[in-house]
N, C-alpha and C. Protein backbone atom coordinates (compact mmCIF):
# COMPACT_ATOMS: atom_id res chain seq x y z
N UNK A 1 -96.30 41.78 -21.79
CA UNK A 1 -95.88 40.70 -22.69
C UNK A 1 -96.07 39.36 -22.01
N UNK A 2 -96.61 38.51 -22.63
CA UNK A 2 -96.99 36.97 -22.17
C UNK A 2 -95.76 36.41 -22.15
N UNK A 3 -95.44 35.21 -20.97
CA UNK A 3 -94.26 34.75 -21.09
C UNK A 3 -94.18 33.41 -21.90
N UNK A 4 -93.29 32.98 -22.36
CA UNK A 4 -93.32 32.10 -23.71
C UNK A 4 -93.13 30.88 -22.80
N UNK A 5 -92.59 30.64 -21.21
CA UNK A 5 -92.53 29.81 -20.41
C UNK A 5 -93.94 28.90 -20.06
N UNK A 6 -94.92 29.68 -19.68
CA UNK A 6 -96.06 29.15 -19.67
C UNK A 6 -96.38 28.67 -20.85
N UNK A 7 -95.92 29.06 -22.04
CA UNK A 7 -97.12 28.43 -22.96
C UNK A 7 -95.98 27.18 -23.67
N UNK A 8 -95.00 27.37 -23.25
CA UNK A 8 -93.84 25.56 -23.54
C UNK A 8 -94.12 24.97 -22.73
N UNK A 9 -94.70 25.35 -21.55
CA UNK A 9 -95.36 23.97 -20.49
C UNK A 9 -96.86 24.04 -21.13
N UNK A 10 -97.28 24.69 -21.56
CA UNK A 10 -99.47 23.88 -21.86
C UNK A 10 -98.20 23.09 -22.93
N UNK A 11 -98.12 23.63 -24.51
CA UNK A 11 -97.55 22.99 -25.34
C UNK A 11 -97.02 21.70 -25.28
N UNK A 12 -95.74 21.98 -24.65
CA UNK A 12 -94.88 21.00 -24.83
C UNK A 12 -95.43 19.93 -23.41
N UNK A 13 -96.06 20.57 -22.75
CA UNK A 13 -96.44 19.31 -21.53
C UNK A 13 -97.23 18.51 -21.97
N UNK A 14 -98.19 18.70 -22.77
CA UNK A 14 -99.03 17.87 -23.30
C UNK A 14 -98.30 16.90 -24.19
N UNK A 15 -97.54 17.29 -24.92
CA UNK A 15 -96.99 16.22 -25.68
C UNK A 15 -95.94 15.31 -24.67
N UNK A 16 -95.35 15.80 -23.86
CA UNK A 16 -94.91 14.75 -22.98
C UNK A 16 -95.48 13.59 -22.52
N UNK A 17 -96.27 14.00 -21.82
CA UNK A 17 -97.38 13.28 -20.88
C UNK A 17 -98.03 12.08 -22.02
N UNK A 18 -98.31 12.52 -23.32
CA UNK A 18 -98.41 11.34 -24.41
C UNK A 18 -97.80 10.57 -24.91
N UNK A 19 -96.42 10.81 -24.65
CA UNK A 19 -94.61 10.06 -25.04
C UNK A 19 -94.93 9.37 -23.90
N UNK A 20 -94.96 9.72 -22.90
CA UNK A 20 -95.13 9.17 -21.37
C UNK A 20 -95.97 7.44 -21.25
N UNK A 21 -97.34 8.61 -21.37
CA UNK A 21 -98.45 7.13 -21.78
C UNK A 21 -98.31 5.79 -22.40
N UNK A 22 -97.44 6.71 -23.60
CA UNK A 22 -97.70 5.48 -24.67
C UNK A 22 -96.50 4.51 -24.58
N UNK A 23 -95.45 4.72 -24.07
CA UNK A 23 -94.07 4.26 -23.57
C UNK A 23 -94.01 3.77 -22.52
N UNK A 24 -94.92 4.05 -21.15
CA UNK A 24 -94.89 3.34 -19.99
C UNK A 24 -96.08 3.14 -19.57
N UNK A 25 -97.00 2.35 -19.77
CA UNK A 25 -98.43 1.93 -19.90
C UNK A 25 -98.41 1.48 -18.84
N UNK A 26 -97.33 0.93 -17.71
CA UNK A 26 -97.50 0.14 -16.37
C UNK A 26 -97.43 0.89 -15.40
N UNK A 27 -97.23 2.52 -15.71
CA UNK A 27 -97.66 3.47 -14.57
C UNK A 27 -97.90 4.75 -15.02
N UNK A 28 -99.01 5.63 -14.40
CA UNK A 28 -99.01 6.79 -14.72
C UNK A 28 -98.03 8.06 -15.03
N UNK A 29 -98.42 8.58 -15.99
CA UNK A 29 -98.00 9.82 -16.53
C UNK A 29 -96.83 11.11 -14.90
N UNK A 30 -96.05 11.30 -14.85
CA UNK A 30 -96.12 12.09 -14.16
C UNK A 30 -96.29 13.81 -14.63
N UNK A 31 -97.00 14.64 -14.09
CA UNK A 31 -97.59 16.01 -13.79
C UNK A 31 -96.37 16.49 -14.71
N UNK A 32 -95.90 17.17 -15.87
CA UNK A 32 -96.10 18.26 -16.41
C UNK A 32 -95.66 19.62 -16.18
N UNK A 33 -95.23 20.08 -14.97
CA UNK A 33 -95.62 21.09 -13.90
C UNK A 33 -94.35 21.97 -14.07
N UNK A 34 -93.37 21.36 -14.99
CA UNK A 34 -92.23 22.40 -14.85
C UNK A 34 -91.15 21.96 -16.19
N UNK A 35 -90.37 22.83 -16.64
CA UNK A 35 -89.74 22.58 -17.91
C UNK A 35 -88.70 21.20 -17.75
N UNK A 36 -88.44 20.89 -16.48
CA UNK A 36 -87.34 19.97 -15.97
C UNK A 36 -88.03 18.75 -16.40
N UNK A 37 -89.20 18.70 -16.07
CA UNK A 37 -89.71 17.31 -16.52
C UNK A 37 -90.03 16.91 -18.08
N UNK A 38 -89.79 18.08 -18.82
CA UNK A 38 -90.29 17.89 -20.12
C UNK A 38 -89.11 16.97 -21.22
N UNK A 39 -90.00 15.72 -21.62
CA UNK A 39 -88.73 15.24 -22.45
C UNK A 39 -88.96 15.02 -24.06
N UNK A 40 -88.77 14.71 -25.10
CA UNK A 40 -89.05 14.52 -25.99
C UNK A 40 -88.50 12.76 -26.58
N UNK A 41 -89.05 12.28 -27.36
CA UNK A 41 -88.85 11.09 -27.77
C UNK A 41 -87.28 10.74 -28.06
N UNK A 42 -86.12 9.87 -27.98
CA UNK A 42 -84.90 9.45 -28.29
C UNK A 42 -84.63 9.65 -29.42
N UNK A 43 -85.81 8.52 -30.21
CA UNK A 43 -85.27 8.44 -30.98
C UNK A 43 -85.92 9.47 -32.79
N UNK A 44 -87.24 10.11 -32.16
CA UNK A 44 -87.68 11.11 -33.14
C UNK A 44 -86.98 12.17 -32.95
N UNK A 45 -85.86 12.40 -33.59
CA UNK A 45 -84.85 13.44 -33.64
C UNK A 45 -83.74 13.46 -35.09
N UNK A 46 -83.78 14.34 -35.69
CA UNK A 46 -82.60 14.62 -36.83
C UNK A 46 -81.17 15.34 -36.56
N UNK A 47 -80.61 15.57 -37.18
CA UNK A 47 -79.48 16.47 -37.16
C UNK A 47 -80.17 18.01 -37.04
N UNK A 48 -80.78 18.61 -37.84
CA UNK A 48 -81.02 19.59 -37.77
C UNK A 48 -82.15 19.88 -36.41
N UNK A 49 -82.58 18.99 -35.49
CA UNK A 49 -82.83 19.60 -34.49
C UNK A 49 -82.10 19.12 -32.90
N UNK A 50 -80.43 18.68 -33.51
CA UNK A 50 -79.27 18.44 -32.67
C UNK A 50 -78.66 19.44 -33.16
N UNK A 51 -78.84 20.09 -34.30
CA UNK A 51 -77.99 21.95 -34.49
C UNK A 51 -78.34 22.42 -34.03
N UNK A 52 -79.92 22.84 -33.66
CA UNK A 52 -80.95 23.42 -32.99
C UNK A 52 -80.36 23.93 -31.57
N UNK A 53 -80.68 22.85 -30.95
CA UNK A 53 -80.39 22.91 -29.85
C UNK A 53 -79.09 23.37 -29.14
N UNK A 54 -78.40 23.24 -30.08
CA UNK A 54 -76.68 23.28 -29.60
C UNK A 54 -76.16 24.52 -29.74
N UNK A 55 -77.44 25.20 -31.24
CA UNK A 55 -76.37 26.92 -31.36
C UNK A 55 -77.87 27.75 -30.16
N UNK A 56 -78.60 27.32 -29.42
CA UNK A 56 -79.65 28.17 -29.03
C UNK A 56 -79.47 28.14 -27.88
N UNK A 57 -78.58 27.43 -27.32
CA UNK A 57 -78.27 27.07 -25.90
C UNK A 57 -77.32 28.09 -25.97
N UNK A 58 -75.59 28.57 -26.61
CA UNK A 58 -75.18 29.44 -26.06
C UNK A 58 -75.50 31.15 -26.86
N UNK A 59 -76.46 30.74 -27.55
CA UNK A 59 -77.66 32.09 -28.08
C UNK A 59 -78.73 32.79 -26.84
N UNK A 60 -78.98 31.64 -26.16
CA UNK A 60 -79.70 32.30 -25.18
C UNK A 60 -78.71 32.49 -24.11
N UNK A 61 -77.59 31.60 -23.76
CA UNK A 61 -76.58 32.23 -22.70
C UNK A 61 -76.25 33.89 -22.91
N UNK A 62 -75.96 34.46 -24.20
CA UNK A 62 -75.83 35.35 -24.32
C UNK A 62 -76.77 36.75 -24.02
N UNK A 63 -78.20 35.85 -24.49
CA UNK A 63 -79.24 37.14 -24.12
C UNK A 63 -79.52 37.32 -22.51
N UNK A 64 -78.82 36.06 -21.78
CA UNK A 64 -79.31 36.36 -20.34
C UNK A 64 -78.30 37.29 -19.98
N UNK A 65 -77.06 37.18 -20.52
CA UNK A 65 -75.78 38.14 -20.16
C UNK A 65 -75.89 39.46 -20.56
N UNK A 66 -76.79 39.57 -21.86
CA UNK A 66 -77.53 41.34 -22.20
C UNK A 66 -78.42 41.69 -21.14
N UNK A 67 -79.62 40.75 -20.79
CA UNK A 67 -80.58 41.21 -20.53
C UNK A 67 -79.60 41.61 -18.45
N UNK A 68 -78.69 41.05 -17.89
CA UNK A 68 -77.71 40.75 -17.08
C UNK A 68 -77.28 42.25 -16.90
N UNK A 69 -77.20 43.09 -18.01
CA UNK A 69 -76.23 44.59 -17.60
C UNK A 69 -77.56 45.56 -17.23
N UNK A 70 -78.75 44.99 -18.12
CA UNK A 70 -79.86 46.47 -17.57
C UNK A 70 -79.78 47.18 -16.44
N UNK A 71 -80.23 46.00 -15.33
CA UNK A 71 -79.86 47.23 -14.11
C UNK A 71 -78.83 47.77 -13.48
N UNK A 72 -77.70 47.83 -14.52
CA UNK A 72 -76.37 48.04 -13.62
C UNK A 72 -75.76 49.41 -14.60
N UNK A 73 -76.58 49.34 -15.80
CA UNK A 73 -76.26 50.48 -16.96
C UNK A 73 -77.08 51.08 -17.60
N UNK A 74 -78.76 51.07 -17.04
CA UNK A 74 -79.60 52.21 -16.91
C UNK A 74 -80.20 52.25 -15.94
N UNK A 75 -81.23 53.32 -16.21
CA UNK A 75 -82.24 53.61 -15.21
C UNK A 75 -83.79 53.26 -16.18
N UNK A 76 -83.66 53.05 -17.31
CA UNK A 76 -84.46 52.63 -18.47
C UNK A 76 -85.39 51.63 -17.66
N UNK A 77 -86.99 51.75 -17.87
CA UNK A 77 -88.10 51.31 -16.92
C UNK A 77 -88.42 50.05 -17.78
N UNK A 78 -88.63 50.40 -19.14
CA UNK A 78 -88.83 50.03 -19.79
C UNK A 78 -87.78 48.73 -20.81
N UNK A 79 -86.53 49.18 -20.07
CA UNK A 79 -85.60 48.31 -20.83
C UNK A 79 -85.63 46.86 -19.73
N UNK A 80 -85.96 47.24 -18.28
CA UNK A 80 -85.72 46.63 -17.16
C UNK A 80 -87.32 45.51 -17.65
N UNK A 81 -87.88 46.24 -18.10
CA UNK A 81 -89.82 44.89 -18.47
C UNK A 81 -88.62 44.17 -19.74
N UNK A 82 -88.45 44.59 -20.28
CA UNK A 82 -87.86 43.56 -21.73
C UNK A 82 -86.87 42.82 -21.00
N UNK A 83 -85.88 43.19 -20.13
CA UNK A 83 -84.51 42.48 -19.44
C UNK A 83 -85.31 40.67 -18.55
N UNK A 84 -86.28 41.30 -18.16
CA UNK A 84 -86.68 40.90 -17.50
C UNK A 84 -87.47 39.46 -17.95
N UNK A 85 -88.20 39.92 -18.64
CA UNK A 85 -88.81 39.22 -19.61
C UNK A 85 -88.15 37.60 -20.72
N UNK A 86 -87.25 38.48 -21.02
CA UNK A 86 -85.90 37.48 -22.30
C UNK A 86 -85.34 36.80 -20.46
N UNK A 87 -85.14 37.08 -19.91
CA UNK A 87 -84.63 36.01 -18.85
C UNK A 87 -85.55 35.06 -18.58
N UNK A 88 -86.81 35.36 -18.41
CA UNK A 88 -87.93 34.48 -17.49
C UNK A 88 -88.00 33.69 -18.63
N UNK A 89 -88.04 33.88 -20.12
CA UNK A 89 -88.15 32.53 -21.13
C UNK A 89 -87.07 32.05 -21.49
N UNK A 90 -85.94 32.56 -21.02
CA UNK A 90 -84.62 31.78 -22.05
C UNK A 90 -83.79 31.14 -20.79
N UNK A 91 -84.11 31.16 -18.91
CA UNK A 91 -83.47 30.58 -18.49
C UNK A 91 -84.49 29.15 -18.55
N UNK A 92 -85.42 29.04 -18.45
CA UNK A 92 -86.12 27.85 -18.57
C UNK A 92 -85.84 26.72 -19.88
N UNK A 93 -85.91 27.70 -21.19
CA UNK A 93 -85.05 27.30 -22.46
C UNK A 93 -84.11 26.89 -22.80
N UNK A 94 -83.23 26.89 -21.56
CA UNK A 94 -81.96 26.17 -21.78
C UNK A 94 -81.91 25.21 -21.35
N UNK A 95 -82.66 24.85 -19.95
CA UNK A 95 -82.55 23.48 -19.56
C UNK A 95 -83.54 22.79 -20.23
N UNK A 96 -84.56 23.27 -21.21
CA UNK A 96 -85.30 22.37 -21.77
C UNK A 96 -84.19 21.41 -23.26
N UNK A 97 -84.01 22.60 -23.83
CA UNK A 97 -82.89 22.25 -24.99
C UNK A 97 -81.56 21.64 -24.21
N UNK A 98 -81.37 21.53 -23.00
CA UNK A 98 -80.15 20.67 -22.26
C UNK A 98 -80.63 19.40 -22.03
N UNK A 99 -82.01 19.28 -21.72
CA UNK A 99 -82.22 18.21 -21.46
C UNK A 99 -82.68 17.43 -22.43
N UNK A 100 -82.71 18.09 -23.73
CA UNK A 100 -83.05 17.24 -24.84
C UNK A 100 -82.02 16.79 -25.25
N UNK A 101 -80.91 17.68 -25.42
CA UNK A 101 -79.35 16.62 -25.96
C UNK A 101 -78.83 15.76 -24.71
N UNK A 102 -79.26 16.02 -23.37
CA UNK A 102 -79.01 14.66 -22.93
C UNK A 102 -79.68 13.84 -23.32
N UNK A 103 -81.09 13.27 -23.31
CA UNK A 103 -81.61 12.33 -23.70
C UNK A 103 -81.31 11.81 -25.35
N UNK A 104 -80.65 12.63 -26.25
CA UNK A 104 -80.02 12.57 -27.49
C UNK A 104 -79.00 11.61 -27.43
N UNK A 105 -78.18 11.98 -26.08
CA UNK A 105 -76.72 11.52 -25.93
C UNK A 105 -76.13 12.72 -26.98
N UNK A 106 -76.10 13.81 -26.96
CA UNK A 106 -75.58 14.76 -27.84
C UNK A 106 -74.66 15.51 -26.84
N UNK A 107 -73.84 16.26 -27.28
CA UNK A 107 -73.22 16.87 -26.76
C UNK A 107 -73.37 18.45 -26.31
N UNK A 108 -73.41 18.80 -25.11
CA UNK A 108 -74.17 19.77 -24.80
C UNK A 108 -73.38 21.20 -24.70
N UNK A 109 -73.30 22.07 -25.62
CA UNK A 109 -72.12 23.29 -25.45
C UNK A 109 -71.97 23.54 -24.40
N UNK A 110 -70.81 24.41 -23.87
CA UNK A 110 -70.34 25.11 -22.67
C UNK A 110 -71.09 26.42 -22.63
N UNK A 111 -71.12 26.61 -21.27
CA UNK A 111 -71.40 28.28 -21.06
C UNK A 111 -70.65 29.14 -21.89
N UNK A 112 -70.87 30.13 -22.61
CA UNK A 112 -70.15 31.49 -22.94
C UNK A 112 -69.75 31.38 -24.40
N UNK A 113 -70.23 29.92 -25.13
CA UNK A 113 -69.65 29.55 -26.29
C UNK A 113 -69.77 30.66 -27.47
N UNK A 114 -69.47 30.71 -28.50
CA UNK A 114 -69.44 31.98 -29.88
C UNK A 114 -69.58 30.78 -30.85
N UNK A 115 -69.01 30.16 -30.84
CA UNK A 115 -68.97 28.96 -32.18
C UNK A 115 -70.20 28.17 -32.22
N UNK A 116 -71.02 27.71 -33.28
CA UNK A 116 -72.06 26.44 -33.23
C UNK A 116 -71.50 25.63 -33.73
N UNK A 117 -72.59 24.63 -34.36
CA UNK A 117 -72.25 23.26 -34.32
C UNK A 117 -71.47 23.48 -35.47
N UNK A 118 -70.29 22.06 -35.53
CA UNK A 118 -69.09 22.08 -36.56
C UNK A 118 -68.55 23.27 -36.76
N UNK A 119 -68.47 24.10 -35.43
CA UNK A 119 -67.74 25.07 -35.85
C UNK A 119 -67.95 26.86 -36.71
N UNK A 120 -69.23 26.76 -37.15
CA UNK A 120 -69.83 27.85 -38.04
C UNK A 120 -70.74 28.66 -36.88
N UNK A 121 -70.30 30.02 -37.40
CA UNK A 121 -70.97 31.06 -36.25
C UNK A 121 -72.32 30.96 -36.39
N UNK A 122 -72.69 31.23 -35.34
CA UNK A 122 -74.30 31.28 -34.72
C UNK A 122 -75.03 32.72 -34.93
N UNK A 123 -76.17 32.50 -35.77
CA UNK A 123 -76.87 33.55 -36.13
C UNK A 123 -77.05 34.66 -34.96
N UNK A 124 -76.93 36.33 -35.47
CA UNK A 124 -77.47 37.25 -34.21
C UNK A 124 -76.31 37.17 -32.85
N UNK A 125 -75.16 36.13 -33.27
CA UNK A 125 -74.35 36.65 -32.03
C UNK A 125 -73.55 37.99 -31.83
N UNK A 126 -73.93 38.79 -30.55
CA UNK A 126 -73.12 39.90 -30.33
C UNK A 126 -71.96 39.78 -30.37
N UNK A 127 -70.98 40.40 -31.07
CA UNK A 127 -69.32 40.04 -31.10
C UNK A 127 -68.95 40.54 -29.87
N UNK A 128 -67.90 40.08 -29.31
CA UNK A 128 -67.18 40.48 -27.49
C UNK A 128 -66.80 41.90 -27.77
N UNK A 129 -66.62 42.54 -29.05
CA UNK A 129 -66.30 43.94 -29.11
C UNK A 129 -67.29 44.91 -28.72
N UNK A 130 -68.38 44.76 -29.37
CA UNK A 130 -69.73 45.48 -28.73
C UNK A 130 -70.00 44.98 -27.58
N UNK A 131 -69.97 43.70 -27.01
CA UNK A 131 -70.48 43.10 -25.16
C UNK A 131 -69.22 43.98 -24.36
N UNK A 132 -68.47 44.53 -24.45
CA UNK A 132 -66.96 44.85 -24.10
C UNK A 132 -67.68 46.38 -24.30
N UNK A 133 -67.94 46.87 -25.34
CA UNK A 133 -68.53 48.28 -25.14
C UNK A 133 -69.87 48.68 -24.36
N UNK A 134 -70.97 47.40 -24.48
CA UNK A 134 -71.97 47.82 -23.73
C UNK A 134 -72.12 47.91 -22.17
N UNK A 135 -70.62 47.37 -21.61
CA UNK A 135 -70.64 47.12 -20.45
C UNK A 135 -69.79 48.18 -20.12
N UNK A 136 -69.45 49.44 -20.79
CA UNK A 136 -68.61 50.82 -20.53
C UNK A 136 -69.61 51.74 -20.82
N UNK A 137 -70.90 51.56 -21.00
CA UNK A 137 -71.46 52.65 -21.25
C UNK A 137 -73.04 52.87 -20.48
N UNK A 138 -73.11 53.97 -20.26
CA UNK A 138 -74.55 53.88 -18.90
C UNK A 138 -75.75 55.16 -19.71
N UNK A 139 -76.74 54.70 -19.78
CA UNK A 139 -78.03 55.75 -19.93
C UNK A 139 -78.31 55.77 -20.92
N UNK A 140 -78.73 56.40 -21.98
CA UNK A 140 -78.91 56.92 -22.94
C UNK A 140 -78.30 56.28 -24.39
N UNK A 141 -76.81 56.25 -24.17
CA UNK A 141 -76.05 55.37 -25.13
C UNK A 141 -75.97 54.22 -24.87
N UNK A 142 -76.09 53.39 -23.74
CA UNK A 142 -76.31 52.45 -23.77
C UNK A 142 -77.77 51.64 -23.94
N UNK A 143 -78.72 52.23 -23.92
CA UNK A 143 -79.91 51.86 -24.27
C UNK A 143 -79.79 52.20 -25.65
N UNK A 144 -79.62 52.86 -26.36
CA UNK A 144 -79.79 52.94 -27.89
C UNK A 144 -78.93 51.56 -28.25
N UNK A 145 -77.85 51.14 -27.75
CA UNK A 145 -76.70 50.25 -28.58
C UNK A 145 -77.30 49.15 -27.98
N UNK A 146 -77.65 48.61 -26.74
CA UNK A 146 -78.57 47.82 -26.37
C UNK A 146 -79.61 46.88 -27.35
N UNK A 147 -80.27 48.29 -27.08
CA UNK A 147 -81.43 47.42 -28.62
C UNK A 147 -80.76 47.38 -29.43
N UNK A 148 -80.19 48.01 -30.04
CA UNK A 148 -79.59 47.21 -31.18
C UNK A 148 -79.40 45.99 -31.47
N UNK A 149 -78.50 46.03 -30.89
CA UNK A 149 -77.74 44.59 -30.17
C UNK A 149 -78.94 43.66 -30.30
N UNK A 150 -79.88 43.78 -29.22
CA UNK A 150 -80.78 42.77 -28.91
C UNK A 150 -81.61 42.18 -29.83
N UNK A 151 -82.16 43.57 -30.58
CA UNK A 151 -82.88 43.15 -32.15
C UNK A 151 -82.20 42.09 -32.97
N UNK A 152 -80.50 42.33 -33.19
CA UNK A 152 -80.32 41.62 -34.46
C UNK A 152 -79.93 40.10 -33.51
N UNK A 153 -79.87 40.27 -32.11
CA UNK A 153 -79.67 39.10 -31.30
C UNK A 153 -80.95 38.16 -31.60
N UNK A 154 -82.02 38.81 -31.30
CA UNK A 154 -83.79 38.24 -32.15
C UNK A 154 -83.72 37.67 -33.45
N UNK A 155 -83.20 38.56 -34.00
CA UNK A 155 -83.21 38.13 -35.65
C UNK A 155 -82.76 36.98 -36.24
N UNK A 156 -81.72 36.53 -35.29
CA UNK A 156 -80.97 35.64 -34.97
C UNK A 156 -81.36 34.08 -35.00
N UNK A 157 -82.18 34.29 -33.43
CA UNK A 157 -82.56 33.33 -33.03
C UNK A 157 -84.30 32.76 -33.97
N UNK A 158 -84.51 34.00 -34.73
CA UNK A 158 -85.84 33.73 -35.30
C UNK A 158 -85.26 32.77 -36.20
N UNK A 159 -84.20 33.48 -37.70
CA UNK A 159 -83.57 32.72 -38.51
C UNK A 159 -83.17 30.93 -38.14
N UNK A 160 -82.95 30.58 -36.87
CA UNK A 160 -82.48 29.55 -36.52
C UNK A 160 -83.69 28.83 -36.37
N UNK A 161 -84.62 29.19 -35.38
CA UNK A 161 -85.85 28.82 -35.17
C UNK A 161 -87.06 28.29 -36.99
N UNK A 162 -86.91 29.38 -37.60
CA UNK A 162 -87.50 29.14 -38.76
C UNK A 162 -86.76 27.59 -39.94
N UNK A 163 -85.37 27.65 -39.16
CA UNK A 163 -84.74 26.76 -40.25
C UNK A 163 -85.23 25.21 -39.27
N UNK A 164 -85.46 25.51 -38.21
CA UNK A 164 -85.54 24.43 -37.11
C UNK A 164 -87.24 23.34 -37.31
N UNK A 165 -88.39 24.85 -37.78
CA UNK A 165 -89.43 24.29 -38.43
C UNK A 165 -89.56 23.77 -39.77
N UNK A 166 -88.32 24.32 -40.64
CA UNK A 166 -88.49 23.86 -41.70
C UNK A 166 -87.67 22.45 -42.12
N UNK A 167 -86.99 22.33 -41.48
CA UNK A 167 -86.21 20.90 -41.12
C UNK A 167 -85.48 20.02 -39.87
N UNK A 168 -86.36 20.43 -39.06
CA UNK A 168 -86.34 19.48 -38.08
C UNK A 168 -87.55 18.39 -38.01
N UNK A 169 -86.57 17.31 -37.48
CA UNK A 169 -87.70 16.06 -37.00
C UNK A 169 -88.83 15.94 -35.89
N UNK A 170 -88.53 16.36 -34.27
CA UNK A 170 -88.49 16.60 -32.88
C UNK A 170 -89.83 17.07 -33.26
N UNK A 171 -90.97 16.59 -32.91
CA UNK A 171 -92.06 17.85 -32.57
C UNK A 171 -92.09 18.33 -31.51
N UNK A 172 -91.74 17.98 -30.52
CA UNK A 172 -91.15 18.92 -29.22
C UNK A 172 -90.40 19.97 -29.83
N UNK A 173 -89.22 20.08 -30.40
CA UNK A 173 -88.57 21.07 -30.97
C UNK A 173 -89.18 22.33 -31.55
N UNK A 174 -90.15 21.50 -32.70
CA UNK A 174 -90.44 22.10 -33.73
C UNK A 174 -91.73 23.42 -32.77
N UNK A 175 -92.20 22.71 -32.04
CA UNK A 175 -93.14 23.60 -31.32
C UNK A 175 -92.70 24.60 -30.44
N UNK A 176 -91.16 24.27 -29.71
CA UNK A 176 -90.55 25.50 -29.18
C UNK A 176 -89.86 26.30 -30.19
N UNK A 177 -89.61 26.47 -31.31
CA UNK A 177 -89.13 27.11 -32.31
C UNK A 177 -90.34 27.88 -32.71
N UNK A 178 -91.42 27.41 -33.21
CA UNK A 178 -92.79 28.10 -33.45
C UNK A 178 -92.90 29.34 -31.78
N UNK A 179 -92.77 28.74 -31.22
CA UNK A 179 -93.38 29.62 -29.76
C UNK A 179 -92.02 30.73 -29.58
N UNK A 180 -90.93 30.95 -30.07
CA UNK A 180 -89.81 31.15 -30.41
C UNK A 180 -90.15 32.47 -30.97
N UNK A 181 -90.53 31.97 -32.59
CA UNK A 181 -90.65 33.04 -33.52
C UNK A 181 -91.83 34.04 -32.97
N UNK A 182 -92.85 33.85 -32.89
CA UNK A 182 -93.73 34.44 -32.38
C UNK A 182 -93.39 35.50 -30.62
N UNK A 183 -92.71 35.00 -29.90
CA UNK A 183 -92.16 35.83 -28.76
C UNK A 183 -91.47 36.58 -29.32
N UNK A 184 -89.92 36.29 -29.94
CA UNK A 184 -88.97 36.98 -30.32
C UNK A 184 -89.65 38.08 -31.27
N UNK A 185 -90.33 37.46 -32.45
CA UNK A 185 -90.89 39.10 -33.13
C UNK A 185 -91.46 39.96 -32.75
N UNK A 186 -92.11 39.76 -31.53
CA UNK A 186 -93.34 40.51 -30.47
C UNK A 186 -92.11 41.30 -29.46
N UNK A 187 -91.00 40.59 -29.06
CA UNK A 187 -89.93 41.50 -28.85
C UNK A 187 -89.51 42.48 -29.26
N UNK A 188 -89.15 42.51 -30.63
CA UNK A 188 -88.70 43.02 -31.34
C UNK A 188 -89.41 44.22 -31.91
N UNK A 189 -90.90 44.03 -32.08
CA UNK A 189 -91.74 44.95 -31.92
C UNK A 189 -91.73 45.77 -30.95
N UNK A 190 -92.00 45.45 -29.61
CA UNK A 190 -91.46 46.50 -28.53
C UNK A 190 -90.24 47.14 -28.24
N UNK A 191 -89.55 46.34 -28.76
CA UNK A 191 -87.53 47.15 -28.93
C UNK A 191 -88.44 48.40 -29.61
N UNK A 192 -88.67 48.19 -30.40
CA UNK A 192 -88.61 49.17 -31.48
C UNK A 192 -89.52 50.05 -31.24
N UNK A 193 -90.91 50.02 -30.57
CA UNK A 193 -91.51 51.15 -30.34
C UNK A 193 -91.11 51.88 -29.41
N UNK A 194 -90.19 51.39 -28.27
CA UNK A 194 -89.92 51.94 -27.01
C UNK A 194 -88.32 53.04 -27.88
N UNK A 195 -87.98 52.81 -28.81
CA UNK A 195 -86.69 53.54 -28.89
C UNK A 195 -87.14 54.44 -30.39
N UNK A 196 -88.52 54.06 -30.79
CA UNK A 196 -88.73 54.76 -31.82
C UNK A 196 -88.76 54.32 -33.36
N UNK A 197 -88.04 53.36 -33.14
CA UNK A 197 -86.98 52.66 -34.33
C UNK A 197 -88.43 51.62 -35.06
N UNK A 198 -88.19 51.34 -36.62
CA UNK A 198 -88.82 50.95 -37.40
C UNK A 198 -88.24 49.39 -38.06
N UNK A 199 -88.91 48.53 -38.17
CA UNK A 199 -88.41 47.58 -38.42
C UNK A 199 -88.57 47.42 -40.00
């Protein structure tokens, strides 16, 4: 599986480096080279991609905390490439979407949050009753409840992502939401062939 990290730095670096240009004409662009540097414009931004950002930040806290039990509650080879994987794009993803509501001046959720913005639950979140069961259970049952979990955790973040292209301002945004849907369903595809399961 391709990591969605590399392709938010070609993507989204390029559009930086042109915010860059065209905003500070009295010195060069700096290099691109890592998600930390990536910023998006102040003031090309809406509400709906300050929701964005705010329910996907503790959406992906959560998938690093799934993808977090693999090696401690199987021996699954295959669950350990997917664990592995949802970490290498969603820890980079957070400080990109962190560093966009700083430059927002927005307010940036806490670690471990359940609630989104104004308060209304966040698509695909695992309830603490199932995170509370998956962390009592090892092998076999826990890889079946796993994916589960993780799929409708995808489903989730696609739904958010799709509402993010269809009404957000940010083309920075709008292009990590596109790169979003496309990983997450390609996920979700492999959940599902590796356990059998049909989407």
């Amino acid at each position: 599986m391709r990591s969605i990290a590399a392709r938010v730095v070609a993507v989204l670096g390029t559009l930086a480096a042109a915010l860059c240009l065209s905003a500070c004409t009295d010195r060069p662009a700096p290099a691109p080279d890592h998600h930390a540097d990536q910023t998006t414009s102040a003031d090309n931004h809406n509400a709906d991609d300050v929701m964005f950002a705010q329910n996907m930040i503790p959406h992906h806290e959560q998938a690093l905390e799934l993808a977090a039990m693999v090696p401690t509650n199987t021996a699954n080879a295959d669950l350990f490439v997917v664990a592995k994987h949802i970490t290498a794009d969603q820890q980079p993803e957070i400080r990109l979407l962190t560093g966009w509501l700083q430059q927002w001046g927005e307010d940036v959720p806490g670690n471990g949050g359940h609630s989104g913005h104004g308060g209304m639950a966040i698509d695909g979140m695992v309830d603490p009753a199932t995170m509370d069961k998956l962390k009592s259970l090892k092998g076999a049952e826990f890889d079946t409840l796993w994916v589960q979990s993780m799929i409708g955790h995808h489903q989730g973040a696609i739904t958010m992502a799709e509402a993010e292209i269809a009404h957000g301002q940010s083309p920075d945004a709008i292009s990590l939401a596109k790169l979003m849907v496309t990983e997450q369903r390609n996920d979700i595809a492999t959940m599902n062939r590796l356990t059998g399961m049909t989407q």
